[in-house]
C-alpha atoms as a PDB file:
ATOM      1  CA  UNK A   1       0.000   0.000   0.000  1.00  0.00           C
ATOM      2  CA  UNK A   2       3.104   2.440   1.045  1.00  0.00           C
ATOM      3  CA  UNK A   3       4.261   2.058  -2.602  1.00  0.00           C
ATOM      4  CA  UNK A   4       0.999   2.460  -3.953  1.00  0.00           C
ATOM      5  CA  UNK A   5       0.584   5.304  -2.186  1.00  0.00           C
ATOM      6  CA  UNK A   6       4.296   6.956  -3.166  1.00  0.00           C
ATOM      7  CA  UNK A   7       3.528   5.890  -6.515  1.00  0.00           C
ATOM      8  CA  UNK A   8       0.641   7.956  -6.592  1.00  0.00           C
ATOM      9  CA  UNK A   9       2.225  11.242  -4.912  1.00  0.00           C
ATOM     10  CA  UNK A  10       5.206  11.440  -7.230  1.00  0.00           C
ATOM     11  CA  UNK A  11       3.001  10.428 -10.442  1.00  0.00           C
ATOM     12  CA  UNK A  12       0.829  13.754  -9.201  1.00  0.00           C
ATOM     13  CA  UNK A  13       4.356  15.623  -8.678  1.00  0.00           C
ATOM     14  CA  UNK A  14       5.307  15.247 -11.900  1.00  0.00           C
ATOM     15  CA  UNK A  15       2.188  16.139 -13.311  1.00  0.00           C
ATOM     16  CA  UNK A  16       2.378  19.169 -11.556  1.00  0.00           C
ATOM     17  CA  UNK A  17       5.462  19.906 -12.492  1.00  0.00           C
ATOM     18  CA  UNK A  18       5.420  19.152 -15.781  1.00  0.00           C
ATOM     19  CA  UNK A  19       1.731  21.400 -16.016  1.00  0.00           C
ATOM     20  CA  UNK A  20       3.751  24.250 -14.496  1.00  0.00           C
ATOM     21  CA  UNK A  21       6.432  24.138 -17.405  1.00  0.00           C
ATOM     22  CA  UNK A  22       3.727  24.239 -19.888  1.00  0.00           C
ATOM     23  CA  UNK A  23       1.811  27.425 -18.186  1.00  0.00           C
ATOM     24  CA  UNK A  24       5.509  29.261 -17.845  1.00  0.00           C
ATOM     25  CA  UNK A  25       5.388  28.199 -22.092  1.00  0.00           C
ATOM     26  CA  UNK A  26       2.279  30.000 -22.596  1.00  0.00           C
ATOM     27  CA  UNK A  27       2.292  32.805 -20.326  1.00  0.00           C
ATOM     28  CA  UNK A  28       2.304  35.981 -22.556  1.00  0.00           C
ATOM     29  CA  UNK A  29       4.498  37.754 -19.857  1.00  0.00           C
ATOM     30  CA  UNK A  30       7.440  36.126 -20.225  1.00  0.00           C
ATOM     31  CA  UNK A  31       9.933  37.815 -23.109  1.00  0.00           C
ATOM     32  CA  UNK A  32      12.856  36.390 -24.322  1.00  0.00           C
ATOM     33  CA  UNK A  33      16.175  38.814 -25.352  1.00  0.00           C
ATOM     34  CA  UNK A  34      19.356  38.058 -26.302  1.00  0.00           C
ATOM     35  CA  UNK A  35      21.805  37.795 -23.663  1.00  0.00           C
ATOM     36  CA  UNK A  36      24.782  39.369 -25.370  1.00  0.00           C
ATOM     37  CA  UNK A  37      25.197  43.134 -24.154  1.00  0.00           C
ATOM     38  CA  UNK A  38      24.316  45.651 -27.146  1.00  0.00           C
ATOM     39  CA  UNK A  39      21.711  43.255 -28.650  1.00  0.00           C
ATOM     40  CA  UNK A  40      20.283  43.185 -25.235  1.00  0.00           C
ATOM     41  CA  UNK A  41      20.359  46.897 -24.985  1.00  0.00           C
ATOM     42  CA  UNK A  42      18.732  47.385 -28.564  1.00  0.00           C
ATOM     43  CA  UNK A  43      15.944  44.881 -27.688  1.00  0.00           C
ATOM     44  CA  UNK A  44      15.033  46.698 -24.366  1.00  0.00           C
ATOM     45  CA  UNK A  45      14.940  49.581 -26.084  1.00  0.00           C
ATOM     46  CA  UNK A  46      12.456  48.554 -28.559  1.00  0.00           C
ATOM     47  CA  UNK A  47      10.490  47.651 -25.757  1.00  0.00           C
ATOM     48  CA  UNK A  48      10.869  51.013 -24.225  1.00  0.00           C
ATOM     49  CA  UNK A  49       9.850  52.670 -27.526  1.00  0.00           C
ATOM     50  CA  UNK A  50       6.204  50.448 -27.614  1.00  0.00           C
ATOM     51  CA  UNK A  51       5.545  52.054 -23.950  1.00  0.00           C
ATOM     52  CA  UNK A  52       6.159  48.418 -22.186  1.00  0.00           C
ATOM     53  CA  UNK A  53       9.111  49.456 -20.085  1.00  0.00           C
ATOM     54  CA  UNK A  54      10.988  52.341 -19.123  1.00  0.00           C
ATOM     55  CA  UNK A  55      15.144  52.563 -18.630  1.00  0.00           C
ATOM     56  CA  UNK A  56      17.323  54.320 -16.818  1.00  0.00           C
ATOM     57  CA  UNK A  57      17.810  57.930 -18.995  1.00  0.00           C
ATOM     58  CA  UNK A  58      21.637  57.807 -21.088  1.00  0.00           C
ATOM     59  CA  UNK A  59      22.780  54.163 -21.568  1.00  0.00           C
ATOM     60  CA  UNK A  60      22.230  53.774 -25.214  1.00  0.00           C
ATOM     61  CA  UNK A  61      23.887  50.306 -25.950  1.00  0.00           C
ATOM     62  CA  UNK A  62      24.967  49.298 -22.276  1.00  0.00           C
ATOM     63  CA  UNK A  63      21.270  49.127 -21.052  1.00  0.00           C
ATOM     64  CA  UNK A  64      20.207  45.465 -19.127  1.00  0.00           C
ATOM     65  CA  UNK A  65      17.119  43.972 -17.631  1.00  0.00           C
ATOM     66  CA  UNK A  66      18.747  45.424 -14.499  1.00  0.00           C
ATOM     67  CA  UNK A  67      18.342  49.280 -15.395  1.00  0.00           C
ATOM     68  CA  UNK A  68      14.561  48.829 -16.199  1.00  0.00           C
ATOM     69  CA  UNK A  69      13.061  51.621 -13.716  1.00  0.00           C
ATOM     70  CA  UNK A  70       9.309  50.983 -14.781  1.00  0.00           C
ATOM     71  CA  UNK A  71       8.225  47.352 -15.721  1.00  0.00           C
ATOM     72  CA  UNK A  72       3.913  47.940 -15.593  1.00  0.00           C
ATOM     73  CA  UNK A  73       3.114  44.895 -17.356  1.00  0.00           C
ATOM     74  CA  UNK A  74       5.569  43.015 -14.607  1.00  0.00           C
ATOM     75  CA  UNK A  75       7.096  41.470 -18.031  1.00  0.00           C
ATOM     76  CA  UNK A  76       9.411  38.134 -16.868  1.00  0.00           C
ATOM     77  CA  UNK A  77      12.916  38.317 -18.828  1.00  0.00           C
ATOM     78  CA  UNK A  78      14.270  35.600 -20.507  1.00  0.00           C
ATOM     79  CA  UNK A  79      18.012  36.246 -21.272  1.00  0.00           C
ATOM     80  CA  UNK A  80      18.546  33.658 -24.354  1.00  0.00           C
ATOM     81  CA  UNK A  81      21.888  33.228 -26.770  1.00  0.00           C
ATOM     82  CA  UNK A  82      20.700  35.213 -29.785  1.00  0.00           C
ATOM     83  CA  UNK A  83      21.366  31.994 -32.626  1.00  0.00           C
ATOM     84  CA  UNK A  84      19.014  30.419 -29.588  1.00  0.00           C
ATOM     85  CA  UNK A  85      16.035  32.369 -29.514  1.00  0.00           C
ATOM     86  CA  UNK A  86      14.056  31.359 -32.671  1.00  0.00           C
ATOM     87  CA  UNK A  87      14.240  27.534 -30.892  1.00  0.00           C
ATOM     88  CA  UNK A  88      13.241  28.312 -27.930  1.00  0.00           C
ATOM     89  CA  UNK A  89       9.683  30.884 -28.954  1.00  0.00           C
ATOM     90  CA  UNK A  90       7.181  27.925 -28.255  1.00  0.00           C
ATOM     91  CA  UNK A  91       8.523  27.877 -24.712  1.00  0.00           C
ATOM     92  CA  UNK A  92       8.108  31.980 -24.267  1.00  0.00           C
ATOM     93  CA  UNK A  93       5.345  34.684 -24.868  1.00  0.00           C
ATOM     94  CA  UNK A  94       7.674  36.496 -26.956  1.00  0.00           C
ATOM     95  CA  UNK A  95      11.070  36.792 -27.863  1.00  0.00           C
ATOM     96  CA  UNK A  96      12.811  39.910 -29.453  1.00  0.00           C
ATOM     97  CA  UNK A  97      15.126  38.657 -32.226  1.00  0.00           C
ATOM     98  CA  UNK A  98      17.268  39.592 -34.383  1.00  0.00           C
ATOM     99  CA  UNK A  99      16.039  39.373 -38.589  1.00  0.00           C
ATOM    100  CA  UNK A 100      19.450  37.290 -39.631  1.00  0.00           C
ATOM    101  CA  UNK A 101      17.948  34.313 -37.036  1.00  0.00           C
ATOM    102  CA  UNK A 102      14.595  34.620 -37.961  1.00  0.00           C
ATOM    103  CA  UNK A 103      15.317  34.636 -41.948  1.00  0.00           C
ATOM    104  CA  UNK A 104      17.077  31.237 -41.193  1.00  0.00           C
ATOM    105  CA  UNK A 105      14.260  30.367 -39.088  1.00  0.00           C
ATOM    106  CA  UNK A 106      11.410  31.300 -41.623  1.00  0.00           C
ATOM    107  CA  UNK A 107       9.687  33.646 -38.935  1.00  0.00           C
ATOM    108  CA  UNK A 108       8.020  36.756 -39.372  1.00  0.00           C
ATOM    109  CA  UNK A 109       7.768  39.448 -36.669  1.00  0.00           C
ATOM    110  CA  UNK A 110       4.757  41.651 -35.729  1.00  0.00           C
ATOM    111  CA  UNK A 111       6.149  44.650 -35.197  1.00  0.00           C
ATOM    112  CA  UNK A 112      10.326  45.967 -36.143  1.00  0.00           C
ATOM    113  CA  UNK A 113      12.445  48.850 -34.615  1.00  0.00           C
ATOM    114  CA  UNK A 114      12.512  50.113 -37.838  1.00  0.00           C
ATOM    115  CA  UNK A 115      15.455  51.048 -40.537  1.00  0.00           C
ATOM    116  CA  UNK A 116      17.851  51.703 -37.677  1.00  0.00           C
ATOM    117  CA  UNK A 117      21.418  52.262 -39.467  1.00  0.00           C
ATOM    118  CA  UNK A 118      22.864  52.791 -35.943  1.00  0.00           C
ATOM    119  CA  UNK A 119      23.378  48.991 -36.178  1.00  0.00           C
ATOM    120  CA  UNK A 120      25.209  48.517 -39.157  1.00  0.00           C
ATOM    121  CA  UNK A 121      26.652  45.211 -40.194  1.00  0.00           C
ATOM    122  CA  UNK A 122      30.522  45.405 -40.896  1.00  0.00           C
ATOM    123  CA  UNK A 123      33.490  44.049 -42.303  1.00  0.00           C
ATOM    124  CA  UNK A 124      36.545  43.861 -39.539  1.00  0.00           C
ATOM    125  CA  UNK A 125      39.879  43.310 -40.109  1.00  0.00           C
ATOM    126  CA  UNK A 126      42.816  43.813 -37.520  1.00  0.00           C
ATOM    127  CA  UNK A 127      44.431  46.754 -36.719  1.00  0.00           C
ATOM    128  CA  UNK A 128      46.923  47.786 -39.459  1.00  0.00           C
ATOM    129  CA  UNK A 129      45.571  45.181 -42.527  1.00  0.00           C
ATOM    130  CA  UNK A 130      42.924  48.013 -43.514  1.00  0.00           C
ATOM    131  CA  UNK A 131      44.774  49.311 -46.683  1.00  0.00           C
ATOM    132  CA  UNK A 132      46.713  45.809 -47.582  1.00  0.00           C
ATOM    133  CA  UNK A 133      45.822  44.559 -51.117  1.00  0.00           C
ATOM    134  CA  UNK A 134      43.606  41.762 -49.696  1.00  0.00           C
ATOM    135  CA  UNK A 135      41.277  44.282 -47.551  1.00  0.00           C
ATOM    136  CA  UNK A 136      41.093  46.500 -50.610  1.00  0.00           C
ATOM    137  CA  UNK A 137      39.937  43.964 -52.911  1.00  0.00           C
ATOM    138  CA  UNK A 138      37.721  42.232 -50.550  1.00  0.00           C
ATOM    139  CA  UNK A 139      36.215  45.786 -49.469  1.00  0.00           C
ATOM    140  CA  UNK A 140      35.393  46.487 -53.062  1.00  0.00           C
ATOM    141  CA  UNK A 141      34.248  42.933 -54.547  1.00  0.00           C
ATOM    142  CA  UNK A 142      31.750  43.626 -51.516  1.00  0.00           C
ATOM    143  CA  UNK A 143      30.891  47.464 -51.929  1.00  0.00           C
ATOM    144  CA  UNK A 144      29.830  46.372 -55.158  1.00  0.00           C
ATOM    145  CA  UNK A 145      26.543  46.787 -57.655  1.00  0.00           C
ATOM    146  CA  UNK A 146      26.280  43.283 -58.077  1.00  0.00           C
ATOM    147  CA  UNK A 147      26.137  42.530 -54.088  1.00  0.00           C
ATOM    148  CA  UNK A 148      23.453  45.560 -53.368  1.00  0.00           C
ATOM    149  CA  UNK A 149      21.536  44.107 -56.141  1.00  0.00           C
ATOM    150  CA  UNK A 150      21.660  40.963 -54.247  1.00  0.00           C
ATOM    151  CA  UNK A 151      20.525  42.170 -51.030  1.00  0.00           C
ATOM    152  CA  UNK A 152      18.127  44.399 -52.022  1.00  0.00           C
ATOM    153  CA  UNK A 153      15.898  41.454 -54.244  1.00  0.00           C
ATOM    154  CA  UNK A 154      16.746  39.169 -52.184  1.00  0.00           C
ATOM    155  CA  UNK A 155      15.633  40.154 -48.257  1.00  0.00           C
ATOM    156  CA  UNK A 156      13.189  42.805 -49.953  1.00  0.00           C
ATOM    157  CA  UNK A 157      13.791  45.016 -46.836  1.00  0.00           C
ATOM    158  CA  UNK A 158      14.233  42.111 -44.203  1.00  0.00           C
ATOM    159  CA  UNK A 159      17.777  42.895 -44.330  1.00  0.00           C
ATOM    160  CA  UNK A 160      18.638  46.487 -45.518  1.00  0.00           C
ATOM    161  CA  UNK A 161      21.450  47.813 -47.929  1.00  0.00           C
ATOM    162  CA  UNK A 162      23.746  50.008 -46.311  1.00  0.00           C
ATOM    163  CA  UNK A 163      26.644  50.310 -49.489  1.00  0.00           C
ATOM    164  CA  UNK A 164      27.480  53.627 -50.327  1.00  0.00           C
ATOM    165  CA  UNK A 165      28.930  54.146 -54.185  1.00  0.00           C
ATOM    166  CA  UNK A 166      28.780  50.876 -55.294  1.00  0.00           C
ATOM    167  CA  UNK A 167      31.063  50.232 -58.049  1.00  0.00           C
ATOM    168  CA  UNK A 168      31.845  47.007 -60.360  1.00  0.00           C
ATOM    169  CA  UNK A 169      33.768  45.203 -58.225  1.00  0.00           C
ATOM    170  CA  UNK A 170      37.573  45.716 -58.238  1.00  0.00           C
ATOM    171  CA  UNK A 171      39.876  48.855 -56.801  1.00  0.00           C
ATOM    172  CA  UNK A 172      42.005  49.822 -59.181  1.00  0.00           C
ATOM    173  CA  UNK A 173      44.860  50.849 -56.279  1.00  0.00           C
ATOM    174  CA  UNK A 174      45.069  47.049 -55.849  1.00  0.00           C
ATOM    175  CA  UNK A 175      47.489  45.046 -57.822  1.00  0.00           C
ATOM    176  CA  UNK A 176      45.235  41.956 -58.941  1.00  0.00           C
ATOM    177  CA  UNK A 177      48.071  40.143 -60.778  1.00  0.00           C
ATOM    178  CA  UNK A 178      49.701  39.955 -57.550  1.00  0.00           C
ATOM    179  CA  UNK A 179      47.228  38.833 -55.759  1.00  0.00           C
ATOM    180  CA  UNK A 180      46.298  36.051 -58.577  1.00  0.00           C
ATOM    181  CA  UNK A 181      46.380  32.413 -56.883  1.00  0.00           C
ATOM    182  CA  UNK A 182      45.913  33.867 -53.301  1.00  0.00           C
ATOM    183  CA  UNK A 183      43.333  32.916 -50.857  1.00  0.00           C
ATOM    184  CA  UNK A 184      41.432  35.532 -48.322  1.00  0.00           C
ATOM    185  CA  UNK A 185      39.399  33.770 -45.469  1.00  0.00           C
ATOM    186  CA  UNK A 186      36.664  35.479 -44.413  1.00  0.00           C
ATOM    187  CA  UNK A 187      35.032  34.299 -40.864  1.00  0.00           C
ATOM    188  CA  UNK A 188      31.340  34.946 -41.469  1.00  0.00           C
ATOM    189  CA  UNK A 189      27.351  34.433 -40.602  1.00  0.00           C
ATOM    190  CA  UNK A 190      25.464  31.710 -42.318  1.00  0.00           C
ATOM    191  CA  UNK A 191      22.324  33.830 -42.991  1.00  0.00           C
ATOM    192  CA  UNK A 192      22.544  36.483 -44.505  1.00  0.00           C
ATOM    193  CA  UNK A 193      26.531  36.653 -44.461  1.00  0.00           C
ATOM    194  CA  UNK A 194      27.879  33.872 -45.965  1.00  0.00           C
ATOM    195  CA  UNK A 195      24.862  34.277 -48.818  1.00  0.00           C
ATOM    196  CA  UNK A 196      25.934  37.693 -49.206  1.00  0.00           C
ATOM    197  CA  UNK A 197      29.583  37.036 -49.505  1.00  0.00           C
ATOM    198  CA  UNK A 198      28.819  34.303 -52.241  1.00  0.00           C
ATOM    199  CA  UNK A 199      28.536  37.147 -54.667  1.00  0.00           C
ATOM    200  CA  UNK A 200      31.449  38.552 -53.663  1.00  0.00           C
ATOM    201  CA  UNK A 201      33.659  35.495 -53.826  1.00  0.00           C
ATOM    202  CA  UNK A 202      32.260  34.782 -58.005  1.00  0.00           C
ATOM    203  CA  UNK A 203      33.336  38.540 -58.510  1.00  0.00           C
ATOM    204  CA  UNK A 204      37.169  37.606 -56.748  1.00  0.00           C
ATOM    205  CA  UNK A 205      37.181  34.225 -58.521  1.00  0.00           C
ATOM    206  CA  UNK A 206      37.057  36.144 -61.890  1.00  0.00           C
ATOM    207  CA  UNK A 207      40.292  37.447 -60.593  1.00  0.00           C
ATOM    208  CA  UNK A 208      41.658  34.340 -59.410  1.00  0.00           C
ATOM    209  CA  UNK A 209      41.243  35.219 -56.057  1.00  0.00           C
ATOM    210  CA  UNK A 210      39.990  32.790 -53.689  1.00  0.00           C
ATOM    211  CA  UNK A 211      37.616  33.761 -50.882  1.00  0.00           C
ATOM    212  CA  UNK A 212      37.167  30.641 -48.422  1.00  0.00           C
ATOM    213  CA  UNK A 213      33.879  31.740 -46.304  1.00  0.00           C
ATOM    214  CA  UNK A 214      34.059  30.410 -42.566  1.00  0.00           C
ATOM    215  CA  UNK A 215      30.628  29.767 -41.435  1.00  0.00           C
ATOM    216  CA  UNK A 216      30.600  30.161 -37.283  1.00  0.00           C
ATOM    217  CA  UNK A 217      27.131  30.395 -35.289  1.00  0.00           C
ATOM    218  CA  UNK A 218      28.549  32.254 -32.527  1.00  0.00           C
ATOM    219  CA  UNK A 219      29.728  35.724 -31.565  1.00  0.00           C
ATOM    220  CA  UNK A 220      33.182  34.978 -30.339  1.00  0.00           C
ATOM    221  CA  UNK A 221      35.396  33.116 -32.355  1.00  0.00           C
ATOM    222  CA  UNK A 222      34.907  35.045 -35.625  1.00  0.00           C
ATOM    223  CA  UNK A 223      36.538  38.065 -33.761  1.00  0.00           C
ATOM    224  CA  UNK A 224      39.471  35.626 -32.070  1.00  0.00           C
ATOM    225  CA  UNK A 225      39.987  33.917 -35.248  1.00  0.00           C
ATOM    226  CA  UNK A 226      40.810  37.505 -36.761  1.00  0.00           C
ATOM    227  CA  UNK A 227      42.907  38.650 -34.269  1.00  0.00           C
ATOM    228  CA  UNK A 228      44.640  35.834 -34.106  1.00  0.00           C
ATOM    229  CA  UNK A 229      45.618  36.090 -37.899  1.00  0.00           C
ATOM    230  CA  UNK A 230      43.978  32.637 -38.695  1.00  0.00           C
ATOM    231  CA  UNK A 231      41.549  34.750 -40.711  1.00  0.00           C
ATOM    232  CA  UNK A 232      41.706  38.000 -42.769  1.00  0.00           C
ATOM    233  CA  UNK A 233      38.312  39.311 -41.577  1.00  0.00           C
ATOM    234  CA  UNK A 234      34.772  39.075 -40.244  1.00  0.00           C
ATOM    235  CA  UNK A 235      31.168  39.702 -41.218  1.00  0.00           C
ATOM    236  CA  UNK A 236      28.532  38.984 -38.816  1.00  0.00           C
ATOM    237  CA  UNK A 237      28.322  42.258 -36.262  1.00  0.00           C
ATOM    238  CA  UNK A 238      27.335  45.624 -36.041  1.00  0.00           C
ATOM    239  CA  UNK A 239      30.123  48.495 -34.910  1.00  0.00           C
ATOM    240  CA  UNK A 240      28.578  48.688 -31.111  1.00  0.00           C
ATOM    241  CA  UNK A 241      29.267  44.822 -30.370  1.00  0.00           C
ATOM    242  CA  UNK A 242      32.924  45.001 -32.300  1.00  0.00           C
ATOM    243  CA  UNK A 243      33.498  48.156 -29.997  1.00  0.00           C
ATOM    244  CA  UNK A 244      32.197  46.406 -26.620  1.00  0.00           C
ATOM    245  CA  UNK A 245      33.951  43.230 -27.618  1.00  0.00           C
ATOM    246  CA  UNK A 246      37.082  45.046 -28.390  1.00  0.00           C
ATOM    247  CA  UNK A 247      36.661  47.120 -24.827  1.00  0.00           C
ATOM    248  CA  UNK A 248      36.167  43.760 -23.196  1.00  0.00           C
ATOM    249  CA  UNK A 249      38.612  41.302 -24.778  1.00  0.00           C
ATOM    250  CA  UNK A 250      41.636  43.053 -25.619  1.00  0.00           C
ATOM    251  CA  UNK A 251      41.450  42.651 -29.130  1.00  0.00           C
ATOM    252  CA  UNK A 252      42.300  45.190 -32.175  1.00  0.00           C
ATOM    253  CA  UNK A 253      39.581  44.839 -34.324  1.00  0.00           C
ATOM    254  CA  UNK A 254      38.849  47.781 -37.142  1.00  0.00           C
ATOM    255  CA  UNK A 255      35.724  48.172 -39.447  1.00  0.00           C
ATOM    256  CA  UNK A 256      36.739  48.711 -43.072  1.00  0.00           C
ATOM    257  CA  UNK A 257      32.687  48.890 -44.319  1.00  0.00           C
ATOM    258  CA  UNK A 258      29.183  49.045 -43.150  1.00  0.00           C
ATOM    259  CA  UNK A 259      27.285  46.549 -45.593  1.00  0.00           C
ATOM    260  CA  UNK A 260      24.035  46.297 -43.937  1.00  0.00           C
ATOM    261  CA  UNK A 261      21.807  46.093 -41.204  1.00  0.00           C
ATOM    262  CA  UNK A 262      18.943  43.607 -39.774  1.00  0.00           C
ATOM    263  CA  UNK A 263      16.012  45.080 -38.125  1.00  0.00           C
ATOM    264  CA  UNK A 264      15.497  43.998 -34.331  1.00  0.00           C
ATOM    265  CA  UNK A 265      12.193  42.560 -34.577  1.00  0.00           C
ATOM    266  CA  UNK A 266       9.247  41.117 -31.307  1.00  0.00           C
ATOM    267  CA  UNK A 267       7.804  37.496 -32.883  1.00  0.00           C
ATOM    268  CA  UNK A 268       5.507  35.255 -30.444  1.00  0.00           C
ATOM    269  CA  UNK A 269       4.076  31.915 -32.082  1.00  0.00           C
ATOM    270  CA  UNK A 270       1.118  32.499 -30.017  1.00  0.00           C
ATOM    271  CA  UNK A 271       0.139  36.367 -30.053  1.00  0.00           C
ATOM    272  CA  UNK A 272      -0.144  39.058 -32.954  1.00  0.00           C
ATOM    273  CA  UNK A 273       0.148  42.111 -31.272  1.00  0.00           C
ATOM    274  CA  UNK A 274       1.549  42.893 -27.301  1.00  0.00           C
ATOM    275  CA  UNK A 275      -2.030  42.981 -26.215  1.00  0.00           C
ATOM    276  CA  UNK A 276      -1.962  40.012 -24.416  1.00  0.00           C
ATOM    277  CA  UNK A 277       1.036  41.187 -22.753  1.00  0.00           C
ATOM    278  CA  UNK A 278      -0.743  43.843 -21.409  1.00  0.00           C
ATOM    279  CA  UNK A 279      -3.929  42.367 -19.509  1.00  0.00           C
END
């Protein structure tokens, strides 16, 4: 009977338990944010901007949960890896996410922060390889016609073109003969960076220059792998994180061109609107 009985109590235990996961799932007051510090900042303050929380006045991109002063909707934060957010919006009201994530994820968000160049995407290099012949012509086979093109058909505003006199290609400063037979490794984004960096790699190829793209899902190594010289540059941040990262780490990472930027965006796959959010 005692093991009848104990049977019984944990079997309700886990029910319980396993009832209050699913209510913490559905509960349209809990918002997920990535946990790195300037996409943090930029997702609080989109939150700020649609009235559901106020921050402490002059932080810009150092803001946290921690400096919310007013909270009304007493919103629960989830602080989430960024590449982990679209995989984990079943198990939150909401998350705030980044548009390079939710492209890959096929997600579409309700409401956007808008066409926010403050958070340009960039190509680093290390301090002192921003005029070598293998910046230049990797700066230009980017800043190119053919790669705005690109972006601009293919994200259709998702992802927005931030090249400035685009040209066909090639710098004629560099010397391309040179450089024929050469390889430049680029550390990059799978969506939309390495896709956007395919154009540029046909236009070097014509050139016989080889760009090897480096697909990493995470924010770290692609700066370490640059400073360390194992890599001639990056794509996959905007300048605030390069500048914390650089503030934080040690490292000597430069931006040699802002190619675009991705629109901070609030998806739920259970609301439409912050409504619920707000009863």
């Amino acid at each position: 009977m005692k093991k009848i009985v104990s049977f019984i109590i944990a079997l309700a235990i886990l029910s319980l338990s396993l009832l209050a996961f699913a209510s913490c799932g559905t509960n349209p007051k809990t918002v997920a944010i990535p946990n790195d510090g300037t996409n943090e900042a930029r997702a609080l303050r989109l939150l700020e901007s649609l009235g559901l929380i106020k921050l402490k006045a002059g932080l810009d991109t150092t803001a946290t949960v921690l400096d919310i002063v007013e909270n009304p909707y007493k919103i629960e934060f989830k602080e989430v890896e960024a590449a982990q957010l679209p995989s984990i919006l079943g198990d939150v009201g909401y998350a705030v996410i980044n548009s390079n994530y939710a492209i890959a994820a096929g997600i579409t968000p309700f409401v956007t922060e808008g066409t926010d160049v403050s958070y340009p995407n960039i190509i680093a290099v290390k301090a002192g390889n921003e005029n070598t012949d293998k910046t230049k012509a990797l700066v230009a086979a980017i800043n190119s016609k053919a790669v705005a093109d690109y972006i601009n058909a293919t994200y259709k505003g998702a992802i927005v073109c931030d090249l400035e006199n685009t040209g066909n290609g090639y710098d004629d400063s560099v010397d391309y003969a040179a450089l024929a037979g050469t390889t430049i490794k680029i550390a990059a984004s799978p969506t939309p960076h390495a896709d956007i960096l395919k154009i540029a790699k046909d236009i070097l190829a014509k050139k016989n220059v080889n760009l090897v793209i480096g697909e990493f899902t995470d924010y770290i190594v692609p700066n370490n792998v640059v400073e360390s010289g194992e890599y001639d540059a990056n794509y996959f941040q905007h300048v605030p994180y390069l500048d914390d990262f650089n503030a934080q780490n040690g490292t000597h990472l430069v931006w040699v061109l802002k190619v675009h930027h991705e629109p901070m965006g609030a998806y739920s796959s259970k609301f439409n609107s912050f409504d619920d959010l707000k009863k």
